[in-house]
N, C-alpha and C. Protein backbone atom coordinates (compact mmCIF):
# COMPACT_ATOMS: atom_id res chain seq x y z
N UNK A 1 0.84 -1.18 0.00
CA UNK A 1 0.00 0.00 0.00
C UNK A 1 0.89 1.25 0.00
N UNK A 2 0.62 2.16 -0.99
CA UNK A 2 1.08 3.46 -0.98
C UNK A 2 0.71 4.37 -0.09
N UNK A 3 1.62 5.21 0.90
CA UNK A 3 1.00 6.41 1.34
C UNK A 3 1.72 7.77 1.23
N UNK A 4 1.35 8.70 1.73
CA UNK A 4 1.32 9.78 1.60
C UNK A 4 1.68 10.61 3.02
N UNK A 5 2.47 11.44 3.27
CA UNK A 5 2.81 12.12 4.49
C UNK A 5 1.76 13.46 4.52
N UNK A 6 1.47 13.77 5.63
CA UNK A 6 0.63 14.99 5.75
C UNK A 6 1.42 16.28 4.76
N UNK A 7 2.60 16.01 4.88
CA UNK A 7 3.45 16.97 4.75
C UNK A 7 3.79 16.52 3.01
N UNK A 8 2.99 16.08 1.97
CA UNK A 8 3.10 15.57 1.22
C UNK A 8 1.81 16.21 0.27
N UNK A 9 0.90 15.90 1.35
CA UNK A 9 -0.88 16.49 0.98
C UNK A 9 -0.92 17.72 0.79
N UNK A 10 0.16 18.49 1.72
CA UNK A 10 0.15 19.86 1.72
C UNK A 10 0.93 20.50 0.26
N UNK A 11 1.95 19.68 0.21
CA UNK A 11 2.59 20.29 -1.10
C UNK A 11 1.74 19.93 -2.42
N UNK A 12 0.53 19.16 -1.91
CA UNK A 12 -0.65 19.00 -3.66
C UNK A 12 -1.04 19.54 -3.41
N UNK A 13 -1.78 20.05 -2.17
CA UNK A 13 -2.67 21.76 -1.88
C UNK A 13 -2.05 22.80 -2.45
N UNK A 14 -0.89 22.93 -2.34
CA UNK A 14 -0.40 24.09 -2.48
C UNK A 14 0.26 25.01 -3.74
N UNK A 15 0.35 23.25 -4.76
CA UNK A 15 0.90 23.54 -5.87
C UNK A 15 -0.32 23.01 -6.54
N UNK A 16 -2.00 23.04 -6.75
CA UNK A 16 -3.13 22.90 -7.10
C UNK A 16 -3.04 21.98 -7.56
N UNK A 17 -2.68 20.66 -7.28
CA UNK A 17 -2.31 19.51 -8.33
C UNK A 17 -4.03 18.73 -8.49
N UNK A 18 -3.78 18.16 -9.46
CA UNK A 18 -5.12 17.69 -9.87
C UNK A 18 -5.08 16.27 -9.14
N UNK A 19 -5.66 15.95 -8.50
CA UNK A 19 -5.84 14.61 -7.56
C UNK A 19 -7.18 14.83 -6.66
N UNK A 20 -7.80 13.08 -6.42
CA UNK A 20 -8.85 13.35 -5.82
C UNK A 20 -8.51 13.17 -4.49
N UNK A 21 -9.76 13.33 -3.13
CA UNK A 21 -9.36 14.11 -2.31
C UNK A 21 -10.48 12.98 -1.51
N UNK A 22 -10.61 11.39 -0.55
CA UNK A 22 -11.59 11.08 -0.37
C UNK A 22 -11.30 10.75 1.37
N UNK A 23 -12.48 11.13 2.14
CA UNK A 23 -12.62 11.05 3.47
C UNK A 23 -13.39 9.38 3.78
N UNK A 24 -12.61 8.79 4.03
CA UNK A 24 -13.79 7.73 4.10
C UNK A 24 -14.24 7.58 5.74
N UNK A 25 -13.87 9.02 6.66
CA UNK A 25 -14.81 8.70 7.89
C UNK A 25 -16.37 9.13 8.05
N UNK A 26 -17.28 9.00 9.10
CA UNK A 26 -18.52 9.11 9.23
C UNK A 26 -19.40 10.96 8.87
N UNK A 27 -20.34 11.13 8.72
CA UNK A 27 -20.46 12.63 8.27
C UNK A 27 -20.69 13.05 9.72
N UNK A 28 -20.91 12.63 11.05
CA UNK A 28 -20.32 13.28 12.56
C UNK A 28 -19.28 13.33 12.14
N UNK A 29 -18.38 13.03 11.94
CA UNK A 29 -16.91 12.97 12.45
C UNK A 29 -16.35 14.27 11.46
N UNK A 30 -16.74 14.58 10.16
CA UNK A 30 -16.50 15.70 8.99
C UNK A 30 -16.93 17.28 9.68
N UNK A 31 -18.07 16.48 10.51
CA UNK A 31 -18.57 18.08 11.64
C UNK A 31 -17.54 18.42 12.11
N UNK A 32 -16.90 17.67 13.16
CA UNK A 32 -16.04 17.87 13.79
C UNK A 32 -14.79 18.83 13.34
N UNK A 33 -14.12 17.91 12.22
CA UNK A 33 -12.79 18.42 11.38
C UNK A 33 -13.13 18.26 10.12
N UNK A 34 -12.41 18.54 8.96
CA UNK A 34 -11.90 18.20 7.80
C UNK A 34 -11.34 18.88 7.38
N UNK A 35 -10.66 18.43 6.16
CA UNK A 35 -9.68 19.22 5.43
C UNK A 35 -9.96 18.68 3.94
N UNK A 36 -11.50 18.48 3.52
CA UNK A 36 -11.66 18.20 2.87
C UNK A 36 -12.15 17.32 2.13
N UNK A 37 -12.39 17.41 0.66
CA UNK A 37 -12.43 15.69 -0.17
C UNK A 37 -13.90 15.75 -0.37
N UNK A 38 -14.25 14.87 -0.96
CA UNK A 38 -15.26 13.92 -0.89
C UNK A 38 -15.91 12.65 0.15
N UNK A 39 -16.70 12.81 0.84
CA UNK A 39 -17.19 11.80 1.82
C UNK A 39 -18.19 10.61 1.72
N UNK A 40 -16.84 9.41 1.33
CA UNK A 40 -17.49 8.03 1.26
C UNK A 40 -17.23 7.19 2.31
N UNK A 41 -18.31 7.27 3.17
CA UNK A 41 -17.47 6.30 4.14
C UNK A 41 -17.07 4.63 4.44
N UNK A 42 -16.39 4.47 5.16
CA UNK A 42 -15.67 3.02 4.72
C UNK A 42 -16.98 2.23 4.65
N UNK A 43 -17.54 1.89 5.12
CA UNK A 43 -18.98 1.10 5.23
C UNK A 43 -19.67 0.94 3.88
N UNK A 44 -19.03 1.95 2.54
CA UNK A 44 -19.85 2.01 1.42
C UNK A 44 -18.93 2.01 0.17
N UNK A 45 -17.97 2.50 0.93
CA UNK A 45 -16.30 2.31 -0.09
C UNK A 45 -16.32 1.76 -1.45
N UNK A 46 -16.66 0.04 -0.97
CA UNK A 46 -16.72 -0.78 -2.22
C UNK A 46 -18.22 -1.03 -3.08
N UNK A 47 -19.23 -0.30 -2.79
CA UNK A 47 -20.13 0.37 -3.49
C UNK A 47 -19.78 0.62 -4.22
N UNK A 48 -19.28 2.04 -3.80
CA UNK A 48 -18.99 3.20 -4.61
C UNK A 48 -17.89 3.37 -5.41
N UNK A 49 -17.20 2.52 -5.57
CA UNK A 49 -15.61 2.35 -6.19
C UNK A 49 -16.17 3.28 -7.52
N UNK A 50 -17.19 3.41 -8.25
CA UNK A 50 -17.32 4.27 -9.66
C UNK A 50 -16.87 5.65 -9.03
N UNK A 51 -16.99 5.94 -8.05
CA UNK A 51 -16.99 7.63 -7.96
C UNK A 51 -15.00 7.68 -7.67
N UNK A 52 -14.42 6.83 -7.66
CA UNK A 52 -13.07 7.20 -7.17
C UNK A 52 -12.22 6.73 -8.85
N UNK A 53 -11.50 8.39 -9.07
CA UNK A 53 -11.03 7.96 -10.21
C UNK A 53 -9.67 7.12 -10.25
N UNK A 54 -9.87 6.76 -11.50
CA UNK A 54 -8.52 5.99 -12.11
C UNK A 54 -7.72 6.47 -12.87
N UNK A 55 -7.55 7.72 -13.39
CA UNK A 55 -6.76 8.37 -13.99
C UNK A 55 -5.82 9.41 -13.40
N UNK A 56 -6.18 9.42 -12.06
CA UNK A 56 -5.06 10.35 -11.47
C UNK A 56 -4.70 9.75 -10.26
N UNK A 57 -4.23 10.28 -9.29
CA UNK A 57 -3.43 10.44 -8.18
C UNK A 57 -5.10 10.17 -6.76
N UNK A 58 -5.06 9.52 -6.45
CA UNK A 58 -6.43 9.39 -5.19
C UNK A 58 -5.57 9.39 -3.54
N UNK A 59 -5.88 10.61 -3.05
CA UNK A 59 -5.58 10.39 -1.54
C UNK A 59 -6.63 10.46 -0.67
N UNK A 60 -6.63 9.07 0.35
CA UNK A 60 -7.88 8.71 1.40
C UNK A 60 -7.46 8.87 2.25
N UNK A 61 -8.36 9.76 3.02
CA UNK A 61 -7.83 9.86 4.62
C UNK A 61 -8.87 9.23 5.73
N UNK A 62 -8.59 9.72 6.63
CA UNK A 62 -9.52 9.03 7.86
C UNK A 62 -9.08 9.47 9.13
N UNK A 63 -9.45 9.17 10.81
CA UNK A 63 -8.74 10.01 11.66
C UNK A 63 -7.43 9.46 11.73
N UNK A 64 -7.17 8.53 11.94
CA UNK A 64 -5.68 8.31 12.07
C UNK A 64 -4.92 7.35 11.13
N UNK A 65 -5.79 7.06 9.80
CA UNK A 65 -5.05 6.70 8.79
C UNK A 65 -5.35 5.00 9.04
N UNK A 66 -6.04 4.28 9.80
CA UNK A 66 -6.29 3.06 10.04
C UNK A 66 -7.74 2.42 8.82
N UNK A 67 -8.67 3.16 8.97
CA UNK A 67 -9.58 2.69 7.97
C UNK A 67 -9.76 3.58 6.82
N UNK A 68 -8.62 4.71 6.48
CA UNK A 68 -8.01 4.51 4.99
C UNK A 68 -7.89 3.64 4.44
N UNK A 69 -6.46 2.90 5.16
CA UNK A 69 -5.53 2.09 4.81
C UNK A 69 -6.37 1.03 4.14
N UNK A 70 -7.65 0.36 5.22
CA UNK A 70 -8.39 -0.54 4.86
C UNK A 70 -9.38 -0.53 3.83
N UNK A 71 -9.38 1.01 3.43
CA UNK A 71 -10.43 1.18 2.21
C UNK A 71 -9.10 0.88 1.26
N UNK A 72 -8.29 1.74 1.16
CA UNK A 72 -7.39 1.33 0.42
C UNK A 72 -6.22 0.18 -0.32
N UNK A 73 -6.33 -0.92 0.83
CA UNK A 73 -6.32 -2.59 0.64
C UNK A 73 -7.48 -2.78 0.05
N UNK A 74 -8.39 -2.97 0.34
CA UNK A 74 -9.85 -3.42 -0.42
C UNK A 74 -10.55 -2.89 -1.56
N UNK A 75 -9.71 -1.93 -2.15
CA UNK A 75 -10.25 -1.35 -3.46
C UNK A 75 -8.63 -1.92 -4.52
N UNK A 76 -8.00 -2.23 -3.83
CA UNK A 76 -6.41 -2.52 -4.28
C UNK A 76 -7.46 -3.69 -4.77
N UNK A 77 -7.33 -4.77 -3.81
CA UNK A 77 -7.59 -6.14 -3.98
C UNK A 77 -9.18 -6.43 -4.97
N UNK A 78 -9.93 -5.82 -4.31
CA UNK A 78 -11.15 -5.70 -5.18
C UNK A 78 -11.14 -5.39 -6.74
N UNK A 79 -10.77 -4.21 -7.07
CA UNK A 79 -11.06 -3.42 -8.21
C UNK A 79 -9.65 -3.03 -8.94
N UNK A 80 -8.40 -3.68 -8.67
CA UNK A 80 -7.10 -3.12 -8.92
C UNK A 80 -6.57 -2.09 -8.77
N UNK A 81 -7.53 -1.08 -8.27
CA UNK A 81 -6.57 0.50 -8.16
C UNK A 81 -5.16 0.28 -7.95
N UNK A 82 -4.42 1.07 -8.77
CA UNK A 82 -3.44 1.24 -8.42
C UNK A 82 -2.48 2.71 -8.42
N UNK A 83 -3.40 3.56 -7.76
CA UNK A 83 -3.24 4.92 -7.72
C UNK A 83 -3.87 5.55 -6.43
N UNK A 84 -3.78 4.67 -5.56
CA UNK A 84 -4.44 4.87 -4.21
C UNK A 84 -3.27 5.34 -3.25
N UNK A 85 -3.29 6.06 -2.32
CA UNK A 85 -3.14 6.54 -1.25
C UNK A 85 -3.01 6.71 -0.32
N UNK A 86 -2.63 6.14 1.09
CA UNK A 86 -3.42 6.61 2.33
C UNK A 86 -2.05 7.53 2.75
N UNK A 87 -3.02 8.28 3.62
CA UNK A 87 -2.34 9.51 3.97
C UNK A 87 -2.55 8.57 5.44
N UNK A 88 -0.90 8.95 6.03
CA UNK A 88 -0.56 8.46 7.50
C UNK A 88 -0.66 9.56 8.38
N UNK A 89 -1.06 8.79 9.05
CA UNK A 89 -1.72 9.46 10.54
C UNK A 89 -3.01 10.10 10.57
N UNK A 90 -3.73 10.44 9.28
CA UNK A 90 -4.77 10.82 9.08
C UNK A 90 -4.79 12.18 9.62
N UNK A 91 -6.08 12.44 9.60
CA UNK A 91 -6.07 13.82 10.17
C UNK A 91 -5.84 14.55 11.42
N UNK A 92 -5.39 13.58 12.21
CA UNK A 92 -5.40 13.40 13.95
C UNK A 92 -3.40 14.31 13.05
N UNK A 93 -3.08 13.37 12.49
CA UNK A 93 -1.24 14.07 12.33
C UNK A 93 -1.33 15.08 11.38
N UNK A 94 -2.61 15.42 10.45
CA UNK A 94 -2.31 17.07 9.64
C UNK A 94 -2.50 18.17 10.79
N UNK A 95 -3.45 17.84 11.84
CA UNK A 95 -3.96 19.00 12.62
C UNK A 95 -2.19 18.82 13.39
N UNK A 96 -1.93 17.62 14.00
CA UNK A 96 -0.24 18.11 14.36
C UNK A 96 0.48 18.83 13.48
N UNK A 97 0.78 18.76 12.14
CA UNK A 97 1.79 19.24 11.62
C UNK A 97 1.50 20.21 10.65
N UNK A 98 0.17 20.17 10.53
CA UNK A 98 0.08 21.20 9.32
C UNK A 98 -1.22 22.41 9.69
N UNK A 99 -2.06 22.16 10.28
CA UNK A 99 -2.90 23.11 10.83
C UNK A 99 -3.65 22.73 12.39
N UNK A 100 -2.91 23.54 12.84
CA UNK A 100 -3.37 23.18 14.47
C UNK A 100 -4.82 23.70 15.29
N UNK A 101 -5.38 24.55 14.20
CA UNK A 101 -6.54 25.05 14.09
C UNK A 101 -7.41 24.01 14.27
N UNK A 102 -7.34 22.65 13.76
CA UNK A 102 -8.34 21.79 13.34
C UNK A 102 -8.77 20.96 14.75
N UNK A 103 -9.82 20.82 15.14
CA UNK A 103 -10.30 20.26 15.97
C UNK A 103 -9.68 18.63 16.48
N UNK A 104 -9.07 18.22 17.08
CA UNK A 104 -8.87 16.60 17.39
C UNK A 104 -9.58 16.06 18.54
N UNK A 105 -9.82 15.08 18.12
CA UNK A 105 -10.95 14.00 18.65
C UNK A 105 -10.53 12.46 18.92
C-alpha cells in the first residue's frame, strides 16, 4: 500500500495539483474536522468504487489513517486501483503538523 505524508498532501494543496481528495470517515466525524475531499465512508467504499477515479493520483484519509488504509487494501484487492493513497496518521497528524486550528478528537 502506498501512502502519503501529511506533509506531502500539503505540497498537492499548495501547488493545485489535480488529484482526488476522499474522506472515508462518518459525516459526525466531517462536523467535527476536515480538510476536505469527498465523503465516502468506509462502510460504502466498495459500493462506490465508480466515484473514485482511475486516472489520477487518489488520496484517502480518515482520523488516524487506520480505515483509509483498509479502504485502500480493499479497493487494491477488489477493483485493482493502483493509484491509491493513504495519507498516515490521518487527520489526527495534519492538525499536528500542518494546521493546528483543526479540531482533534
Amino acid at each position: 500500500m502506498k501512502e502519503l505524508t501529511v506533509s506531502d498532501l500539503k505540497a498537492l494543496f499548495d501547488a493545485k495539483a489535480d488529484f482526488q481528495l476522499i474522506d472515508v470517515r462518518e459525516p459526525h466525524e466531517i462536523a467535527v474536522a476536515t480538510i476536505g475531499g469527498e465523503n465516502i465512508p468506509l462502510g460504502t467504499i466498495l459500493q462506490n468504487s465508480d466515484k473514485i477515479a482511475n486516472d489520477k493520483q487518489v488520496v484517502i484519509y480518515c482520523r488516524s489513517g487506520k480505515r483509509s488504509g483498509d479502504a485502500v487494501l480493499a479497493l487494491e484487492r477488489q477493483f485493482g486501483f493502483d493509484n491509491l493513497y493513504n495519507l498516515k496518521g490521518g487527520i489526527l497528524a495534519y492538525a499536528d503538523e500542518i494546521d493546528q486550528s483543526l479540531t482533534k478528537y
